[in-house]
C-alpha atoms as a PDB file:
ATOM      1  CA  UNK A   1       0.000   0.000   0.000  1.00  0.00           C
ATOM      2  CA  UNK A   2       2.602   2.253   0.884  1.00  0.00           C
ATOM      3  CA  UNK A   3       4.746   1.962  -2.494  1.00  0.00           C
ATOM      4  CA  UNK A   4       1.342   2.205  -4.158  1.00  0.00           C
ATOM      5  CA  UNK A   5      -0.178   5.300  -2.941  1.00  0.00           C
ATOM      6  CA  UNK A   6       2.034   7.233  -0.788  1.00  0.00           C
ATOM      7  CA  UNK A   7       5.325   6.639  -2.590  1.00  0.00           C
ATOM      8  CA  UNK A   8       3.694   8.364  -5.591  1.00  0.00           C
ATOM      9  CA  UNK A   9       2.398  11.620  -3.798  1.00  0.00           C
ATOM     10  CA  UNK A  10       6.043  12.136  -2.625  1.00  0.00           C
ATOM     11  CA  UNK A  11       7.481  11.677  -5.975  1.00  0.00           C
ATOM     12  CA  UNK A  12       4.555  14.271  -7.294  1.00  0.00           C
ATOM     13  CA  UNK A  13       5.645  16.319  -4.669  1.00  0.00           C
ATOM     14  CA  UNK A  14       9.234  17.226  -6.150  1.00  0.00           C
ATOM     15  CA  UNK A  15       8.568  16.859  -9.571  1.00  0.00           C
ATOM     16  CA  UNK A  16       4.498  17.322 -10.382  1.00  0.00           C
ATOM     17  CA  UNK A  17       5.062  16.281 -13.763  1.00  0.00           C
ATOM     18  CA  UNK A  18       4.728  12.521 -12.111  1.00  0.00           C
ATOM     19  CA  UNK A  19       1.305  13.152 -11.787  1.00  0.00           C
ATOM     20  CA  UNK A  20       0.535  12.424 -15.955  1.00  0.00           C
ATOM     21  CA  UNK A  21       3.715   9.874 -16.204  1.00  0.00           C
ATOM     22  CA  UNK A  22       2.181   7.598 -13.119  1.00  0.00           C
ATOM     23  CA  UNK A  23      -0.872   6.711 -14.888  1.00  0.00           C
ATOM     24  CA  UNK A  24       0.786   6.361 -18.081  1.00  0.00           C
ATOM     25  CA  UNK A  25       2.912   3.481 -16.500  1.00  0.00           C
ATOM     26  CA  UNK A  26      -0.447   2.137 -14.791  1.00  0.00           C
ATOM     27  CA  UNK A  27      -2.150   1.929 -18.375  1.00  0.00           C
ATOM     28  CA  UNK A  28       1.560   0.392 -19.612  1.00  0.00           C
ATOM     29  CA  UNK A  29       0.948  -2.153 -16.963  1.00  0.00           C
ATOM     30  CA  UNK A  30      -2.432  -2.924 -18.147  1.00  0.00           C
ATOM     31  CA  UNK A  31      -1.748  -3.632 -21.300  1.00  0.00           C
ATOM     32  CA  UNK A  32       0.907  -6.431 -20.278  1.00  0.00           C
ATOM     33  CA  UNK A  33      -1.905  -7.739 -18.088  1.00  0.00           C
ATOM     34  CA  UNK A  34      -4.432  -7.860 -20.996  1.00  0.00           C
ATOM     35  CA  UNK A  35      -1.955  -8.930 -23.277  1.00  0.00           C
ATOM     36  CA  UNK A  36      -0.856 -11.704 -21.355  1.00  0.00           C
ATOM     37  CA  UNK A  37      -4.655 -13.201 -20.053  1.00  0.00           C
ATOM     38  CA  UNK A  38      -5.288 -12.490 -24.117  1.00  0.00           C
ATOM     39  CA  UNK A  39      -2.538 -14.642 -25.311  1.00  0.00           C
ATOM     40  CA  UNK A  40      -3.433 -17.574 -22.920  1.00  0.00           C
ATOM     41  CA  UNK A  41      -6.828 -17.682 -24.368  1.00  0.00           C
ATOM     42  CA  UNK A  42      -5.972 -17.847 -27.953  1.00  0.00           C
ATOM     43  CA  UNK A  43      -3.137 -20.366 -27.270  1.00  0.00           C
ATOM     44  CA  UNK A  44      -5.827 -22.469 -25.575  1.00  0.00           C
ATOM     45  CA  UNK A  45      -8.466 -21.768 -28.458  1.00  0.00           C
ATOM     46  CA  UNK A  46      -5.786 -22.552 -31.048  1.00  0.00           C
ATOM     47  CA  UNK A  47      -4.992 -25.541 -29.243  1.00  0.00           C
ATOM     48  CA  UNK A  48      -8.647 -26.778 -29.295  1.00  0.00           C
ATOM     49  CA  UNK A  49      -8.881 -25.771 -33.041  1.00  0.00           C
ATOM     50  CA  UNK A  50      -7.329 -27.973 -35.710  1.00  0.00           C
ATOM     51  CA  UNK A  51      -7.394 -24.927 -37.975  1.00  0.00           C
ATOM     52  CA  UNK A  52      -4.981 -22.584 -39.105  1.00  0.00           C
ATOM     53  CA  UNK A  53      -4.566 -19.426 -36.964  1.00  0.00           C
ATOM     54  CA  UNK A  54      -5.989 -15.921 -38.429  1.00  0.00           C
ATOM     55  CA  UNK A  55      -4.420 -12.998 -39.093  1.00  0.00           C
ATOM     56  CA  UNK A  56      -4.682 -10.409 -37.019  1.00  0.00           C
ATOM     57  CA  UNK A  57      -6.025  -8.210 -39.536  1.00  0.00           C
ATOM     58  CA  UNK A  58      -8.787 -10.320 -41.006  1.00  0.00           C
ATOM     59  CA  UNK A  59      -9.997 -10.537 -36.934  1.00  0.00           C
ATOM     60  CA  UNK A  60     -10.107  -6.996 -37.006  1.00  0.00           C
ATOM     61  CA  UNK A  61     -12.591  -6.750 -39.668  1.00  0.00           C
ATOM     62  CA  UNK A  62     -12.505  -4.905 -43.062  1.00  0.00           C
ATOM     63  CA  UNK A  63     -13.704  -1.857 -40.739  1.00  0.00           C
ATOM     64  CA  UNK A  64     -11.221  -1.562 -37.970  1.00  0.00           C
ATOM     65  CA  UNK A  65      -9.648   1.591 -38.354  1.00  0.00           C
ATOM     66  CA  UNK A  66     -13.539   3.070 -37.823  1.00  0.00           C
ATOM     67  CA  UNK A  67     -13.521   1.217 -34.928  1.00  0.00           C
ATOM     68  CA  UNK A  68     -10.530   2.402 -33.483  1.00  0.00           C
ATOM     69  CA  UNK A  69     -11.387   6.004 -34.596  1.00  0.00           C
ATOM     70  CA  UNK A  70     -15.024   6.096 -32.649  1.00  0.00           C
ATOM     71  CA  UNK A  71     -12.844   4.569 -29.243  1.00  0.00           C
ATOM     72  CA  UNK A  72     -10.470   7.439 -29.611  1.00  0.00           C
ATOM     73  CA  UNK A  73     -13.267  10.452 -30.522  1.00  0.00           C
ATOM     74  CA  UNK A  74     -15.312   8.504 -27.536  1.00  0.00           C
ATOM     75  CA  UNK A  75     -12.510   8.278 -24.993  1.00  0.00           C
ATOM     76  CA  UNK A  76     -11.834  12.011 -26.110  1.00  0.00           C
ATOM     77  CA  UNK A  77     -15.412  13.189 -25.607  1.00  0.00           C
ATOM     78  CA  UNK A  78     -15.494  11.151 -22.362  1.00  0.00           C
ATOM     79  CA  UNK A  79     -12.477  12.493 -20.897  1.00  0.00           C
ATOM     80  CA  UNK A  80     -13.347  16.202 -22.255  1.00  0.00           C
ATOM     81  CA  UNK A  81     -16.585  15.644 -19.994  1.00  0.00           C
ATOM     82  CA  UNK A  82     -15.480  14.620 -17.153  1.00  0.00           C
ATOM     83  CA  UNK A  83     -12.125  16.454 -16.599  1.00  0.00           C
ATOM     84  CA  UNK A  84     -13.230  19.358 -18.242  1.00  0.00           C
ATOM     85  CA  UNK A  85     -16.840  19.980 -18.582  1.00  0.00           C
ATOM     86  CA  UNK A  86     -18.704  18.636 -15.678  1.00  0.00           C
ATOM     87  CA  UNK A  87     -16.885  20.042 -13.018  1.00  0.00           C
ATOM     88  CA  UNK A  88     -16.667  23.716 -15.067  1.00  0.00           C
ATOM     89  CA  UNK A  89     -20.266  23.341 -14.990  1.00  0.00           C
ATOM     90  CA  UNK A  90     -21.140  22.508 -11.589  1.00  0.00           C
ATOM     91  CA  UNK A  91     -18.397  24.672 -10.262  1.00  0.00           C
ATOM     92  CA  UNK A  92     -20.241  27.866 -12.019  1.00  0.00           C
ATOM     93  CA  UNK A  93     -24.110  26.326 -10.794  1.00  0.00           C
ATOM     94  CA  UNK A  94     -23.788  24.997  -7.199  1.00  0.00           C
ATOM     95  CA  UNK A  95     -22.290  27.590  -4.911  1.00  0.00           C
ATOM     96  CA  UNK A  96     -19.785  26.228  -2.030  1.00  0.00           C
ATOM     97  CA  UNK A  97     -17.798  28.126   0.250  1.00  0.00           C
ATOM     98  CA  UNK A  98     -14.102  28.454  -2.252  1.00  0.00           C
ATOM     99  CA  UNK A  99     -12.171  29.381   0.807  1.00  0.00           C
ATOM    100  CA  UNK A 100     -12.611  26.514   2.449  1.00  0.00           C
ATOM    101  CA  UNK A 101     -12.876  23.771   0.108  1.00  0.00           C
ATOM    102  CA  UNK A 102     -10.948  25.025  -3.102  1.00  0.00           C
ATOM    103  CA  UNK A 103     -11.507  26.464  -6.484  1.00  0.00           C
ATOM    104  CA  UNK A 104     -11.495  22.573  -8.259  1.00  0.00           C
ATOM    105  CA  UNK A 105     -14.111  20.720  -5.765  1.00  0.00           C
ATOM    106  CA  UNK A 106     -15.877  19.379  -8.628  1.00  0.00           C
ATOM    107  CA  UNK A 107     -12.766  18.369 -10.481  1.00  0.00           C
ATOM    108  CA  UNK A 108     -11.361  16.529  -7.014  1.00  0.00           C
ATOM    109  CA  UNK A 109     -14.939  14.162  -6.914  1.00  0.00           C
ATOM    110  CA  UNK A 110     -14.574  13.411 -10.450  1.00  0.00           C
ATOM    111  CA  UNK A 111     -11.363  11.982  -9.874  1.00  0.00           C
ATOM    112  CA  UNK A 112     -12.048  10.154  -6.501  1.00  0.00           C
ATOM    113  CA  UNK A 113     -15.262   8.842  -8.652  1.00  0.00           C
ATOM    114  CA  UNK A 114     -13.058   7.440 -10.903  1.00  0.00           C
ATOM    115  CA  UNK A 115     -10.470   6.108  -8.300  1.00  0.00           C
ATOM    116  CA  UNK A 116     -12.567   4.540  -6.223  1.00  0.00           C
ATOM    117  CA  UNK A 117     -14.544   3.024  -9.521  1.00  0.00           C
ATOM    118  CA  UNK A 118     -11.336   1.357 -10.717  1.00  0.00           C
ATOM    119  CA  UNK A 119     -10.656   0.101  -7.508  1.00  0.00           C
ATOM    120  CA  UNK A 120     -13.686  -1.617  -7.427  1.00  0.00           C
ATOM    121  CA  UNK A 121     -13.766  -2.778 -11.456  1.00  0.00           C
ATOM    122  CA  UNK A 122     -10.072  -4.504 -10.731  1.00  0.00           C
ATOM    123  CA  UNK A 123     -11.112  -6.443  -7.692  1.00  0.00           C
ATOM    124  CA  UNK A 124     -14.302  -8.072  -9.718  1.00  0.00           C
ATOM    125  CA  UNK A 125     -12.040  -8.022 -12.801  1.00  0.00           C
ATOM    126  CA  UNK A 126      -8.626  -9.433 -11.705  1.00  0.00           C
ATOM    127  CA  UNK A 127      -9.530 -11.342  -8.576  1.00  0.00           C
ATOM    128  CA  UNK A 128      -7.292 -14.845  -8.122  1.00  0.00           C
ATOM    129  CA  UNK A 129      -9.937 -16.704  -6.939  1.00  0.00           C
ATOM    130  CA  UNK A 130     -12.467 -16.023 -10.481  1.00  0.00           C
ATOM    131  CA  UNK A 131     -11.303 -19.169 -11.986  1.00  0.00           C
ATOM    132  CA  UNK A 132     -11.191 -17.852 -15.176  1.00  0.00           C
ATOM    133  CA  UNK A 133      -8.450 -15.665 -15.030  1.00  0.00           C
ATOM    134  CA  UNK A 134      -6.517 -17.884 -12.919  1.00  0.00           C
ATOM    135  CA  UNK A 135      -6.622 -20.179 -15.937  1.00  0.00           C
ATOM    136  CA  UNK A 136      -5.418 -17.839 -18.506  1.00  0.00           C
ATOM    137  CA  UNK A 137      -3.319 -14.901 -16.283  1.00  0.00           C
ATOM    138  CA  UNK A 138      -1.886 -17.288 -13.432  1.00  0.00           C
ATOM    139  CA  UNK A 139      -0.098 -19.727 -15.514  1.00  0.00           C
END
């Protein structure tokens, strides 16, 4: 707990910089994750199947680029939202004392919203004892 919470505050604290580069690195480390429960389950599909393997492309679909274009415009729109929008919005229409609590109120929920939210999506997600992903990630 202490190398992953507190060890990145005092790291943001001399350079604050760390604060964009930290979850960079998390989303690097997801990928691996996801990449490596992926690969399991293709190796055991491919395994099953007497077939030959197909291309990654031709999985894709003849439309993938529009695909990956509406995740990017979404994730965009999403993030413009909720970073940007939403707590502009409700920081101009619901009046709070700025003195005590801070110019950015709105912006500080969203973000323990979304915290707190990924907390909670990993432990359903990645949990050891969901016997699925101790098959393909714990192997």
């Amino acid at each position: 707990y202490v190398a992953s919470l507190y060890l990145w505050i005092l790291i943001a604290r001399i350079n604050p910089l760390w604060l964009l580069v930290v979850p960079a690195l998390h989303s690097l480390q997801y990928l691996a994750v996801v990449w490596r429960y992926q690969t399991n389950v293709e190796r055991d599909v491919s395994d099953a199947a007497s077939g030959p393997e197909p291309k990654i492309l031709s999985v894709l679909g003849p439309r993938y680029r529009f695909r990956v274009l509406g995740f990017i415009i979404g994730g965009g729109a999403l993030g413009y939202l909720g970073f940007w929008l939403i707590p502009f919005v409700l920081t101009a229409l619901v009046p709070y004392d700025k003195q005590v609590l801070g110019s950015s109120l709105f912006f500080f929920i969203v973000l323990i919203f979304i915290n707190v939210h990924h907390y909670f999506l990993d432990n359903v997600m990645w949990r050891r004892g969901n016997p699925e992903v101790s098959k393909y990630l714990f192997r």
